[in-house]
N, C-alpha and C. Protein backbone atom coordinates (compact mmCIF):
# COMPACT_ATOMS: atom_id res chain seq x y z
N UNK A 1 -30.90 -35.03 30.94
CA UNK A 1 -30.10 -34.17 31.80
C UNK A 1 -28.78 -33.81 31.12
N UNK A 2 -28.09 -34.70 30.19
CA UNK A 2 -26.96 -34.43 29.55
C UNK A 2 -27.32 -33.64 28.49
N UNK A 3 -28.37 -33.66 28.47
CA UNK A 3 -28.67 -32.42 26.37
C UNK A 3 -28.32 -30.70 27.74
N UNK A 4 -29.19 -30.63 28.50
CA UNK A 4 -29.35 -29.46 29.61
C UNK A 4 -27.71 -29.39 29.84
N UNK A 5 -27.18 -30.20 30.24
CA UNK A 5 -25.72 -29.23 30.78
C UNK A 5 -25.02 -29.37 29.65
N UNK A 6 -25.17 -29.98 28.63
CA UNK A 6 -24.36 -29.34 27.10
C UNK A 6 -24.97 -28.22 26.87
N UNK A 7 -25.74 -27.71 26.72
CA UNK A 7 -26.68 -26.49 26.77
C UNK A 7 -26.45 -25.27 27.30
N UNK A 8 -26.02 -26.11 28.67
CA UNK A 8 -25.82 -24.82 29.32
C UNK A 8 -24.22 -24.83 30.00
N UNK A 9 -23.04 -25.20 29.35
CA UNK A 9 -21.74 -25.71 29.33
C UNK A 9 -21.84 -24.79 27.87
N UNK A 10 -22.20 -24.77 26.25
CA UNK A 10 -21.68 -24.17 25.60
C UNK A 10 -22.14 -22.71 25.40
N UNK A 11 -23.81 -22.72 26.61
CA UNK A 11 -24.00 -20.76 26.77
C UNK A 11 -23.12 -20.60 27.51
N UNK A 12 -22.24 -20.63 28.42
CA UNK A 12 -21.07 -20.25 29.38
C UNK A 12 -20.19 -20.14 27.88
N UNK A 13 -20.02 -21.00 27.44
CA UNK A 13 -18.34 -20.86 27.00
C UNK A 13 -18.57 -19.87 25.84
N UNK A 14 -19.58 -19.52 25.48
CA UNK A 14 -19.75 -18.86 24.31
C UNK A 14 -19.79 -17.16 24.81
N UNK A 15 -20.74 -17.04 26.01
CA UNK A 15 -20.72 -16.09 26.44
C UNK A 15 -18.82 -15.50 26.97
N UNK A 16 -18.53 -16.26 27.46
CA UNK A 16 -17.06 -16.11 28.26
C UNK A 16 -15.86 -15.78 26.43
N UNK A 17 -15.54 -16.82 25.48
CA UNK A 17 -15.36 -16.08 24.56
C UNK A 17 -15.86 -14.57 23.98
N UNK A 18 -16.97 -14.60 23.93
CA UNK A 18 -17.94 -13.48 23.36
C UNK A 18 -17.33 -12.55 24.00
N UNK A 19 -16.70 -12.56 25.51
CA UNK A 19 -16.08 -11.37 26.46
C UNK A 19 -14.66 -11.09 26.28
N UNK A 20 -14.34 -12.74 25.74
CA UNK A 20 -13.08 -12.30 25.79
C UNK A 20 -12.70 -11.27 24.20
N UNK A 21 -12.99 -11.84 23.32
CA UNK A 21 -13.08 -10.93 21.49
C UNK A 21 -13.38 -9.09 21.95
N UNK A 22 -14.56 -9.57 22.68
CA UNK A 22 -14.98 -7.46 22.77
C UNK A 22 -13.39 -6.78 23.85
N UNK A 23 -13.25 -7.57 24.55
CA UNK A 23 -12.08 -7.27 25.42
C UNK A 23 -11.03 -6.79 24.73
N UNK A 24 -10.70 -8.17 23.29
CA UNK A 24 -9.28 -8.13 22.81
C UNK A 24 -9.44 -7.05 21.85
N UNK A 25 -10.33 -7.05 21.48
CA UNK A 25 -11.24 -5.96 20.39
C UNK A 25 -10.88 -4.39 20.41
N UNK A 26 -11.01 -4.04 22.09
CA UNK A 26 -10.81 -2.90 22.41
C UNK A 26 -9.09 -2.77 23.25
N UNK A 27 -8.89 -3.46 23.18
CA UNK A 27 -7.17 -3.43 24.13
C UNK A 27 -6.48 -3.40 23.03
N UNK A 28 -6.67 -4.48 21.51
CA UNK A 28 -5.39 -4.14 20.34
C UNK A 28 -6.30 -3.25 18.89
N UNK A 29 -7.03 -2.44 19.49
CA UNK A 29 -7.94 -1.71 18.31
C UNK A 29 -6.64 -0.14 17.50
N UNK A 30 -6.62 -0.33 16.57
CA UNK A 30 -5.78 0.63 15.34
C UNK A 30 -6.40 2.06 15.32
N UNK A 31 -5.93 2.81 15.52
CA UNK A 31 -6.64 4.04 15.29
C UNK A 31 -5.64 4.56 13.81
N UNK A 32 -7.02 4.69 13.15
CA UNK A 32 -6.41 5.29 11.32
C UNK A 32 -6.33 6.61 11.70
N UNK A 33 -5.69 7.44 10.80
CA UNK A 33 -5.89 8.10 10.18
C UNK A 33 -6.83 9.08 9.42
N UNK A 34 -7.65 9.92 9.89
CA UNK A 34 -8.69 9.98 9.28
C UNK A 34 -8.41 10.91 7.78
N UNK A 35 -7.38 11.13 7.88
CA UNK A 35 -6.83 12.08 6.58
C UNK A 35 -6.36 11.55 5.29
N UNK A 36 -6.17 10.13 5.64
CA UNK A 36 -5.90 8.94 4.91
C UNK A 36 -7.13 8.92 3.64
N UNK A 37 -8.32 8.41 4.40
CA UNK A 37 -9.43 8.57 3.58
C UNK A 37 -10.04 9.74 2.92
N UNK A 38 -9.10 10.87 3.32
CA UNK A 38 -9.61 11.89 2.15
C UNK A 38 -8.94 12.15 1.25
N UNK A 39 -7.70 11.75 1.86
CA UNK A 39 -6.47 12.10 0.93
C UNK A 39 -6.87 10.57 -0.32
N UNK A 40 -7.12 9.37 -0.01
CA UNK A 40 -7.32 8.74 -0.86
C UNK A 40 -8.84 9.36 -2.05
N UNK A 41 -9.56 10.04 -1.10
CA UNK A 41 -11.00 10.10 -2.17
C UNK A 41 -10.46 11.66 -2.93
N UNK A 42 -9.36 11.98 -3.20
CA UNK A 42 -9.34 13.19 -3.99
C UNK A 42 -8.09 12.42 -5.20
N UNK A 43 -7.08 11.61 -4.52
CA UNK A 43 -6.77 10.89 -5.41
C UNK A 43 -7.17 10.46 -6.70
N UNK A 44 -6.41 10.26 -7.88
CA UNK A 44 -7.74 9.63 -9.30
C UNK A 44 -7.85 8.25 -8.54
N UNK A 45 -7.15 7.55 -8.19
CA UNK A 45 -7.43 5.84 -7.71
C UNK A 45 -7.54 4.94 -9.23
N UNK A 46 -6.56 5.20 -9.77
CA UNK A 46 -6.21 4.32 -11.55
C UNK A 46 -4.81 3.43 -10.85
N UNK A 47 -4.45 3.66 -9.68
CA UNK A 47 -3.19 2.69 -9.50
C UNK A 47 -2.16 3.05 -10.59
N UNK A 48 -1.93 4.09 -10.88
CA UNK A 48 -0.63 3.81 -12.53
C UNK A 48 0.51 3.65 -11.91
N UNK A 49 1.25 4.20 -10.51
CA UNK A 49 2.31 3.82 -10.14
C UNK A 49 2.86 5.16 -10.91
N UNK A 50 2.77 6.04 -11.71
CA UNK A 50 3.28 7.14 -11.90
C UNK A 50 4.17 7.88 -10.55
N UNK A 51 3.51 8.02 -9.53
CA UNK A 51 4.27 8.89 -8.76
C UNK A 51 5.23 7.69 -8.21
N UNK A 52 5.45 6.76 -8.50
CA UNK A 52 6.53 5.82 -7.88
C UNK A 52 6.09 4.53 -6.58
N UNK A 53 5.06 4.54 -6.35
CA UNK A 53 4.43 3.88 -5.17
C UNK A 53 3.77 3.14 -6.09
N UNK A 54 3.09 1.73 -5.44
CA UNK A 54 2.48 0.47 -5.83
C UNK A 54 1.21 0.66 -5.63
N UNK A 55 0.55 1.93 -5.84
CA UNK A 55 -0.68 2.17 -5.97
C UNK A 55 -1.45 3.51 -5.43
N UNK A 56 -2.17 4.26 -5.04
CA UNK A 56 -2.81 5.57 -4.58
C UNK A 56 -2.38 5.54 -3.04
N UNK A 57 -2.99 4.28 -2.48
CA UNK A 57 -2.77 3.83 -1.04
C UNK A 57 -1.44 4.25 -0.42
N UNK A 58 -1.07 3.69 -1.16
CA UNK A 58 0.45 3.41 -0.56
C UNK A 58 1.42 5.21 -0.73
N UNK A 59 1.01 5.98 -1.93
CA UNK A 59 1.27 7.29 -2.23
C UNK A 59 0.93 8.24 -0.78
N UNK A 60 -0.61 7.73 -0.80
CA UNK A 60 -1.30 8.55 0.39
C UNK A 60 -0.43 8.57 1.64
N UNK A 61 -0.36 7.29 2.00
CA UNK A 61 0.32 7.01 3.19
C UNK A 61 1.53 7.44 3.29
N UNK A 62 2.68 7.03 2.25
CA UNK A 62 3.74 7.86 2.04
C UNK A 62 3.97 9.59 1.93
N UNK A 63 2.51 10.27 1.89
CA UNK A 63 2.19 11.87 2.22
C UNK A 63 2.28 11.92 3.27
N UNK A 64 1.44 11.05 4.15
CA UNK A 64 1.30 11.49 5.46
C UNK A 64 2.10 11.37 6.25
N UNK A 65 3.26 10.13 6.13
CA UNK A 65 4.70 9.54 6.84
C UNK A 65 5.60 10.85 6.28
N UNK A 66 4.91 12.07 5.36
CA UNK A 66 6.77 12.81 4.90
C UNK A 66 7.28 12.40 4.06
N UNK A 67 7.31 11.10 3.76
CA UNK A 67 7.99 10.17 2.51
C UNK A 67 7.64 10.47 1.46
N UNK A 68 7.10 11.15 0.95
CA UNK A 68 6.30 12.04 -0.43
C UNK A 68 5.87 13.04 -0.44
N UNK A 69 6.24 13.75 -1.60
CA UNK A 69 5.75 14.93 -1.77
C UNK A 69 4.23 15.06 -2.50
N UNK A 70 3.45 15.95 -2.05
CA UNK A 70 1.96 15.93 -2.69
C UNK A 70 2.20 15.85 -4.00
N UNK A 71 3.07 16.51 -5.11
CA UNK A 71 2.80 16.76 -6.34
C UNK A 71 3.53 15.96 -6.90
N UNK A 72 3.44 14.16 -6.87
CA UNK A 72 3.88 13.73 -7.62
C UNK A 72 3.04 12.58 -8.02
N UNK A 73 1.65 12.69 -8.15
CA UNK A 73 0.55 12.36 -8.92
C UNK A 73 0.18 13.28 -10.22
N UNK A 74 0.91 12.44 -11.10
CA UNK A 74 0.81 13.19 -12.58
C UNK A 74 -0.46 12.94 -13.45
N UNK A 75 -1.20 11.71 -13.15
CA UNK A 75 -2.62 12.02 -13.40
C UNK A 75 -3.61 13.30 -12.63
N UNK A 76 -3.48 13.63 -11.51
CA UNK A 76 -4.09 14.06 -11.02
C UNK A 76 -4.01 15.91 -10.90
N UNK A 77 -2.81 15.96 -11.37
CA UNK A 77 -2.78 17.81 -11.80
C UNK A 77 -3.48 18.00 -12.87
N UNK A 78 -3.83 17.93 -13.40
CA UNK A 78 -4.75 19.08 -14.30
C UNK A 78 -6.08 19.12 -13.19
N UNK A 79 -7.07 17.88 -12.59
CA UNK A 79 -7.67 18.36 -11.74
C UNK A 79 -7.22 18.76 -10.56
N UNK A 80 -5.86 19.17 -10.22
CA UNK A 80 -5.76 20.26 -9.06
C UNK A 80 -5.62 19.13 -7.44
N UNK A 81 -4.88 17.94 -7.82
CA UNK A 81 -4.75 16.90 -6.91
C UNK A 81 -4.06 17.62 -5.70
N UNK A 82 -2.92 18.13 -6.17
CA UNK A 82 -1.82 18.66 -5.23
C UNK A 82 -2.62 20.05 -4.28
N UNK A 83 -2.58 20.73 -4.60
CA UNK A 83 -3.82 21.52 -3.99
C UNK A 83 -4.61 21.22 -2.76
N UNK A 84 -5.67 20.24 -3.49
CA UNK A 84 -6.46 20.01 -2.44
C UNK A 84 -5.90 18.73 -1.52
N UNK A 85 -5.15 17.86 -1.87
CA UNK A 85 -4.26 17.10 -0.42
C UNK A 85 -3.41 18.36 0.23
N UNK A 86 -2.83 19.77 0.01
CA UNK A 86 -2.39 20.13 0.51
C UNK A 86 -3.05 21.04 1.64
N UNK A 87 -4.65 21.22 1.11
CA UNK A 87 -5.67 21.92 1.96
C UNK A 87 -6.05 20.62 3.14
N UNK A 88 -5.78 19.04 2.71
CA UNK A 88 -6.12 18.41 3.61
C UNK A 88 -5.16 18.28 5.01
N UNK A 89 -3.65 18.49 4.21
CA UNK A 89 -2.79 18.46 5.59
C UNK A 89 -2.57 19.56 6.27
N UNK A 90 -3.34 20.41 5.73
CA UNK A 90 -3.50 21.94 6.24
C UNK A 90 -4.54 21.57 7.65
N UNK A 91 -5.46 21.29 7.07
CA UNK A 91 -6.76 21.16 8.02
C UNK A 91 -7.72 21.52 7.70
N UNK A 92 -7.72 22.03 6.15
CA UNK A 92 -8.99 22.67 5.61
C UNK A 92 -9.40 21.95 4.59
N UNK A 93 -10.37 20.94 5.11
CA UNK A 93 -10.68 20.47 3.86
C UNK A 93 -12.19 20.37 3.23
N UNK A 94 -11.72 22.12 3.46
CA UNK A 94 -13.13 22.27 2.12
C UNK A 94 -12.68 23.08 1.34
């Protein structure tokens, strides 16, 4: 009788956690950016720190905060970097 209500003492508590995670899940959930991830996939992504930021990431994000200007990825002009992040904060990104 004691194996049965351990049994059925840790399906309660598991289920009752299990409710509480999907709960907390959706009450403190982040909404990105979705411009983030394009602006990173046109990026070269070599990290050189050229434009002054600690990596592509951090450049990107600093576009989208205003804190940077598109054209200061100096790997990435000859393929036309500045350009197409600027078609992304446009809204056109094709």
């Amino acid at each position: 009788m004691v194996v049965v209500y351990s049994v059925l003492l840790m399906g309660v508590l598991g289920f009752s956690f299990g409710v509480f995670l999907a709960y907390a899940a959706q009450k403190f959930k982040v909404e990105e950016d979705n411009r983030l991830k394009e602006i990173l996939g046109i990026l070269p992504g070599i990290n050189c720190g050229a434009c002054g930021f600690p990596g592509c990431e951090a450049y990107a994000k600093a576009i989208l905060s205003g804190k940077a200007d598109v054209n200061r990825c100096l790997p990435g002009r000859p393929q036309g970097v500045p350009e197409k992040i600027k078609k992304v904060l446009e809204g056109s990104s094709g």
